[in-house]
C-alpha atoms as a PDB file:
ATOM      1  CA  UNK A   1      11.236  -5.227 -32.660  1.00  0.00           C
ATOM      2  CA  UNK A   2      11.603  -1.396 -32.284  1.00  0.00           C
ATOM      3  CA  UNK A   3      10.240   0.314 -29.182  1.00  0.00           C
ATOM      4  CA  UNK A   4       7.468   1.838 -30.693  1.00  0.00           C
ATOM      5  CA  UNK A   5       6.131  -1.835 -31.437  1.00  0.00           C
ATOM      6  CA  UNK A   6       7.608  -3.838 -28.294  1.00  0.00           C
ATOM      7  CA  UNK A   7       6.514  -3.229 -24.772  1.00  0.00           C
ATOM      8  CA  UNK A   8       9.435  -1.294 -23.680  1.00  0.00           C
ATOM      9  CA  UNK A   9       7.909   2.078 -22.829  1.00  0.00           C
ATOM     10  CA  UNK A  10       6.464  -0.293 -19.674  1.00  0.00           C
ATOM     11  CA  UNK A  11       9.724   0.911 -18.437  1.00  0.00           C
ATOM     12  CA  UNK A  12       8.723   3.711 -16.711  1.00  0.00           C
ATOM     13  CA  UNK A  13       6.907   1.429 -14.569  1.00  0.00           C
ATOM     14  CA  UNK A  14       9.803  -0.416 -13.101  1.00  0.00           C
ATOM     15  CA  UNK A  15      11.782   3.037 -12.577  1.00  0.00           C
ATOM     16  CA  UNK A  16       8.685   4.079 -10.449  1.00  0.00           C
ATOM     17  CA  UNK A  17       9.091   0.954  -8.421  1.00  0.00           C
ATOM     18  CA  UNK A  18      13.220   1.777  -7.951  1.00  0.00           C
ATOM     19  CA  UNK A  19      11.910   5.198  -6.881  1.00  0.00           C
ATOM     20  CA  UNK A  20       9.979   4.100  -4.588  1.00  0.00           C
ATOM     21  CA  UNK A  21      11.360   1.481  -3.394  1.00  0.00           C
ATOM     22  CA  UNK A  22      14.443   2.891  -2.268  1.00  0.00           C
ATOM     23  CA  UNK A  23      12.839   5.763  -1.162  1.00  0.00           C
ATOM     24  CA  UNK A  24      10.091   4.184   1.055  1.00  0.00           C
ATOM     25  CA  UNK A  25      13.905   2.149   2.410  1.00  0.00           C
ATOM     26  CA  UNK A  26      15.547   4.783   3.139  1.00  0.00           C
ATOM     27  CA  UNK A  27      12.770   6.198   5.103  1.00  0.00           C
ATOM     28  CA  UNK A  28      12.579   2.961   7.131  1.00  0.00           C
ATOM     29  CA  UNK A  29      16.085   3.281   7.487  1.00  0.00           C
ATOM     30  CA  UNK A  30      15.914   6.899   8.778  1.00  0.00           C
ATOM     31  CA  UNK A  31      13.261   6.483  11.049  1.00  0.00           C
ATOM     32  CA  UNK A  32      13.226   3.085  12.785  1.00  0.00           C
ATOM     33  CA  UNK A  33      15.390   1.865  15.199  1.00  0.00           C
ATOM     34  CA  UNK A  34      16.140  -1.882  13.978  1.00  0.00           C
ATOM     35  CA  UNK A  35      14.500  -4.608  14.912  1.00  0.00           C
ATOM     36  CA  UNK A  36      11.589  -2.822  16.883  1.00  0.00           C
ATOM     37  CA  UNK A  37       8.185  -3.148  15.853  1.00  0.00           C
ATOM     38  CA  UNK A  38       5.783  -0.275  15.402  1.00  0.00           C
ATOM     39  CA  UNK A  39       2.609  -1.548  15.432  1.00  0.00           C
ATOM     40  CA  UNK A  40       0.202  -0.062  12.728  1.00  0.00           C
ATOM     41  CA  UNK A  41      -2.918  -2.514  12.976  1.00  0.00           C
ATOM     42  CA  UNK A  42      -3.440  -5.598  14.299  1.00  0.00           C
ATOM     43  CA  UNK A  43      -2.044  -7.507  11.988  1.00  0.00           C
ATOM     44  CA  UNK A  44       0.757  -5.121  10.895  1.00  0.00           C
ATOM     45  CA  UNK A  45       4.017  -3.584  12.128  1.00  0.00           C
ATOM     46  CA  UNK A  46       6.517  -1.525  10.314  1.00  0.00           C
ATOM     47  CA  UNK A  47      10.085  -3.087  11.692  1.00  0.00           C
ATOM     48  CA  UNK A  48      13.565  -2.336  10.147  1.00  0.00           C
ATOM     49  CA  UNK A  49      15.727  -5.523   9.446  1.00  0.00           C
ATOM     50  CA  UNK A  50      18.238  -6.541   7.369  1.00  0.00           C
ATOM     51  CA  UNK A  51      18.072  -9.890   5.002  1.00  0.00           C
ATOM     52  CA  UNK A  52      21.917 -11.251   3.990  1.00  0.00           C
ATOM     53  CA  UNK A  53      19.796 -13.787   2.341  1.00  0.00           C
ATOM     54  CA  UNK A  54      17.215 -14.295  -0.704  1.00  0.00           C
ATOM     55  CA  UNK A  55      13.687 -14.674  -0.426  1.00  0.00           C
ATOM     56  CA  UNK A  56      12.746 -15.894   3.602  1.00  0.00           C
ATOM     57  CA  UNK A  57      16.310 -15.123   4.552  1.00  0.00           C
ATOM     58  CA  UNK A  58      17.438 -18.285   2.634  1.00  0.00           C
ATOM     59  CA  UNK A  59      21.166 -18.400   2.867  1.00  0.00           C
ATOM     60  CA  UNK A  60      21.525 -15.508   5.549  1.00  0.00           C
ATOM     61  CA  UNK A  61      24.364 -17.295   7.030  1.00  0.00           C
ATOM     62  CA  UNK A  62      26.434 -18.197   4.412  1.00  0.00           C
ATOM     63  CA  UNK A  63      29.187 -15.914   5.690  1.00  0.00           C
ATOM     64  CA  UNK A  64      28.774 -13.356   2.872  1.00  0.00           C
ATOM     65  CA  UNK A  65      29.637 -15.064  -0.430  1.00  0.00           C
ATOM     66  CA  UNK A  66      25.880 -15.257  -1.356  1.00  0.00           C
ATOM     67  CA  UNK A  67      25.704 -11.384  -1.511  1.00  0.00           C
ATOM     68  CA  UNK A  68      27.464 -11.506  -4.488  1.00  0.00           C
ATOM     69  CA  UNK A  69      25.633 -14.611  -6.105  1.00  0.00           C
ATOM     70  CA  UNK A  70      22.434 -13.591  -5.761  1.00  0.00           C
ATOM     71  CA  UNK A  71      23.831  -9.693  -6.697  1.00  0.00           C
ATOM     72  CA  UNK A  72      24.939 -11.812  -9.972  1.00  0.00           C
ATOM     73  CA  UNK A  73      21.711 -13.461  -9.975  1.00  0.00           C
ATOM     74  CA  UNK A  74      19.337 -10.442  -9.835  1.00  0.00           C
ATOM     75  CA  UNK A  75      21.128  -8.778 -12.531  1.00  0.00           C
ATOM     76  CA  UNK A  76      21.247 -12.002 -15.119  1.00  0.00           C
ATOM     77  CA  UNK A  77      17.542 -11.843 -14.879  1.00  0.00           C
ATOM     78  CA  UNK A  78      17.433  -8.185 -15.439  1.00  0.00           C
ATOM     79  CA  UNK A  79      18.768  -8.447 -18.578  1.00  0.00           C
ATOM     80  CA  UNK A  80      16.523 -11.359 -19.533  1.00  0.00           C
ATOM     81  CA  UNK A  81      13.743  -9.724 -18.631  1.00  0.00           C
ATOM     82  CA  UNK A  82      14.948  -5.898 -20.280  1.00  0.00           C
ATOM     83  CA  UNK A  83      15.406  -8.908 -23.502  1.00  0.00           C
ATOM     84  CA  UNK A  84      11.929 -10.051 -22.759  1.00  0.00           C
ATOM     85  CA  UNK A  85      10.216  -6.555 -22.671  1.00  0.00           C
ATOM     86  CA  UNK A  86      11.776  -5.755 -25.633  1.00  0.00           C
ATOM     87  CA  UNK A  87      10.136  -8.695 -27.659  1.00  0.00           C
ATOM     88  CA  UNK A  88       7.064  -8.112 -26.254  1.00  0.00           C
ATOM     89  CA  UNK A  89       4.189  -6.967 -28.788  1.00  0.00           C
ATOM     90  CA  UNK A  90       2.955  -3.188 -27.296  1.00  0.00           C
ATOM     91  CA  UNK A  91      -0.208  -4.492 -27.239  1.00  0.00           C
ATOM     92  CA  UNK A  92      -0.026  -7.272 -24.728  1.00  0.00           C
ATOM     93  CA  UNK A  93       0.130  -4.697 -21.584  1.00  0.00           C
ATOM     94  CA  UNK A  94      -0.817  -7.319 -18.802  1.00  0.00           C
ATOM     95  CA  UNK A  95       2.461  -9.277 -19.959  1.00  0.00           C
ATOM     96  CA  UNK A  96       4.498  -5.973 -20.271  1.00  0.00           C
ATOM     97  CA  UNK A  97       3.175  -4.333 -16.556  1.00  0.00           C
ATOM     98  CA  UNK A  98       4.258  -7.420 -14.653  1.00  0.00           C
ATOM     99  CA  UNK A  99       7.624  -7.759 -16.678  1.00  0.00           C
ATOM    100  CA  UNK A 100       8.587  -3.934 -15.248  1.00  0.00           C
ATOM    101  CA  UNK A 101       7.379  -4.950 -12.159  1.00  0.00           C
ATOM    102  CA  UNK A 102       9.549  -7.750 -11.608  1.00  0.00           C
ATOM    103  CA  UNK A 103      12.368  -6.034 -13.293  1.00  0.00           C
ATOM    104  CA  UNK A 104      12.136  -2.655 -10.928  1.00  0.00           C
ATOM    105  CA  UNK A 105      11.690  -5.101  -7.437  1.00  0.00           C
ATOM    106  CA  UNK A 106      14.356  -6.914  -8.712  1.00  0.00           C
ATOM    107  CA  UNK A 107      16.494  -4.209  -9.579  1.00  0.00           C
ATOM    108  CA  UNK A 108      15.705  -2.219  -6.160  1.00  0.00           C
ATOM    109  CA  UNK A 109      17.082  -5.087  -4.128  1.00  0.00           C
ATOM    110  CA  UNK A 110      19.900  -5.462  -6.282  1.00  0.00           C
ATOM    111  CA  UNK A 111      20.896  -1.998  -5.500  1.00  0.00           C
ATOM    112  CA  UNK A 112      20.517  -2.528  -1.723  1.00  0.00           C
ATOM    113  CA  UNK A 113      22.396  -5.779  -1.943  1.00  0.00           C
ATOM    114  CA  UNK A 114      25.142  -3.874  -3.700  1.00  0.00           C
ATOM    115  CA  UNK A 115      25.788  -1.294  -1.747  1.00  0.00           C
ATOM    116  CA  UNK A 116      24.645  -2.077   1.901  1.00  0.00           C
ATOM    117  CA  UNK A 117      25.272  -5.833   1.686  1.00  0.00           C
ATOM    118  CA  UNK A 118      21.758  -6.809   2.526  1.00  0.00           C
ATOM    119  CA  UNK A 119      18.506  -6.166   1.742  1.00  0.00           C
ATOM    120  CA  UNK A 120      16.135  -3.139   3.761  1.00  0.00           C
ATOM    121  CA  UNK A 121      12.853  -4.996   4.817  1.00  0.00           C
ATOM    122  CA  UNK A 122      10.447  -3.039   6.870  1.00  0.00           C
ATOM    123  CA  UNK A 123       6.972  -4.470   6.122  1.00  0.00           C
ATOM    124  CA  UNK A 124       5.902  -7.125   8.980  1.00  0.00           C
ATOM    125  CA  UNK A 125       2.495  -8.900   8.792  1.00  0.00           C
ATOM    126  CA  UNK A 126       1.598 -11.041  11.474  1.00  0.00           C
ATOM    127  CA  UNK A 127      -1.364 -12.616  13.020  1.00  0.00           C
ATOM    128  CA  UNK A 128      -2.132 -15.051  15.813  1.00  0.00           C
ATOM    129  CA  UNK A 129       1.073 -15.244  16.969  1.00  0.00           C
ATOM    130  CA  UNK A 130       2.270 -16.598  13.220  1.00  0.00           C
ATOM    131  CA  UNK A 131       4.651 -13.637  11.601  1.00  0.00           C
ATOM    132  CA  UNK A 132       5.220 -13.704   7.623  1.00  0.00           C
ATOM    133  CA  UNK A 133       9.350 -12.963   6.973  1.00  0.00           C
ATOM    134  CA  UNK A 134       9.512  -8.907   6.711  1.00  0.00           C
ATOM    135  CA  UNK A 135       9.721  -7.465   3.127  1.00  0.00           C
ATOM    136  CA  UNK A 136       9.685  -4.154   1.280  1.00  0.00           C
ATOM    137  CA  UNK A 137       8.163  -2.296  -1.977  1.00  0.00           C
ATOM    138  CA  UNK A 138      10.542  -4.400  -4.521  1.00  0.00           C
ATOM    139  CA  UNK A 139       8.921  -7.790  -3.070  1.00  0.00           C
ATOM    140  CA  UNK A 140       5.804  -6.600  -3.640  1.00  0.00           C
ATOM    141  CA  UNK A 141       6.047  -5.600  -6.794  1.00  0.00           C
ATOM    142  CA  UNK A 142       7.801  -8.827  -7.625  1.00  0.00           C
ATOM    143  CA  UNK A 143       5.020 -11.217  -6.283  1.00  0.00           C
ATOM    144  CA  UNK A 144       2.428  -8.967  -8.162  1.00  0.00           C
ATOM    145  CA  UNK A 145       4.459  -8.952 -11.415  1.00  0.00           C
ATOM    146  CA  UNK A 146       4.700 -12.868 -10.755  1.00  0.00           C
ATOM    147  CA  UNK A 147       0.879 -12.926 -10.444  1.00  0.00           C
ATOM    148  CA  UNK A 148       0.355 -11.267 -13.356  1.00  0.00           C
ATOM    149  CA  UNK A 149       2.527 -12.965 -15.619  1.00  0.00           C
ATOM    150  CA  UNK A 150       1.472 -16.484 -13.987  1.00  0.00           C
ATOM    151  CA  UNK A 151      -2.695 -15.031 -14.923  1.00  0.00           C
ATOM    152  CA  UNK A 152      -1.157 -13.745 -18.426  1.00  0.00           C
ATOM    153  CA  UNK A 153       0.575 -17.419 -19.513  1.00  0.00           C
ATOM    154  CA  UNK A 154      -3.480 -19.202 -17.899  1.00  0.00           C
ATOM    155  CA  UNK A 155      -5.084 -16.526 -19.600  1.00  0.00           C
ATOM    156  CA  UNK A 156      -3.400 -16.435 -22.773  1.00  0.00           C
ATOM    157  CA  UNK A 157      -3.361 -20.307 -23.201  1.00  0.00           C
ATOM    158  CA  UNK A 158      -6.945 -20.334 -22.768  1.00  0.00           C
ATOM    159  CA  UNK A 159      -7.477 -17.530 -25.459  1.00  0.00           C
ATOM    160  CA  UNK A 160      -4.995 -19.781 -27.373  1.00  0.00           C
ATOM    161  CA  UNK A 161      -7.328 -22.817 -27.170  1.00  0.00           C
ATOM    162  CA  UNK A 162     -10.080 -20.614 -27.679  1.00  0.00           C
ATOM    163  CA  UNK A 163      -9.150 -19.763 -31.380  1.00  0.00           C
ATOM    164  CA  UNK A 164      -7.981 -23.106 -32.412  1.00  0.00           C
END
């Protein structure tokens, strides 16, 4: 499918979520000492920590081997998903937005897992005492481009049933 037909020109999206991403990282980086919170609202700090690990700081400890596995990881589904976007029909946008936004979260924490050796988290919402594990821009934009595809396959199914 050529790209004037397929949803690759959703690609700009996930290179505004690398942008960001590592920008807003940096920043954190920059400007907070690590592992102090700065409060922001109640139920929100901004604190600079470092994940050696995936997704909750699974396999943090593994004594380094799983930087390179889930580097290896990351970029397998990269390509699947670049693959994906590329069969994608234009015209299904939902599909194509949260394909770019899973590819540019995954691809910003890719980068900081290559180079640094961990992963920059500096988000930290909290409340009653109960703290959610610290994450940045590219997890966001994963867990909304996992929304969205999740409401694309419910939604399409049921437009699929609909027309039978």
């Amino acid at each position: 499918m050529s790209s004037s037909r397929s949803a690759l020109p959703w690609l700009w999206l996930a290179a505004l979520v690398i942008v960001l991403d590592l920008f807003t990282k940096y920043q954190a980086s920059r400007l907070l000492p690590y592992g102090i919170a700065h409060p922001q609202l109640p139920v929100f700090d901004l604190t600079l920590l470092h994940n050696t690990g995936a997704a909750f700081s699974f396999l943090a400890s593994a004594g380094g081997w799983q930087r390179w596995l889930f580097a290896l990881i990351a970029l397998l589904v990269s390509v699947v998903l670049v693959i994906w976007i590329a069969r994608t029909p234009r015209q299904q946008r939902w599909l194509g937005a949260g394909l770019a936004l899973v590819l540019g979260g995954a691809l910003g924490n890719l980068y900081d897992r290559v180079v640094h050796g961990y992963v920059v988290d500096f988000i930290s919402l909290h409340y009653n005492g109960y703290y959610f594990p610290a994450f940045n821009l590219a997890d966001t934009a994963i867990t909304i481009g996992a929304g969205m595809l999740i409401i694309d396959m419910i939604w399409s199914t049921d437009n699929q049933n609909k027309s039978k």
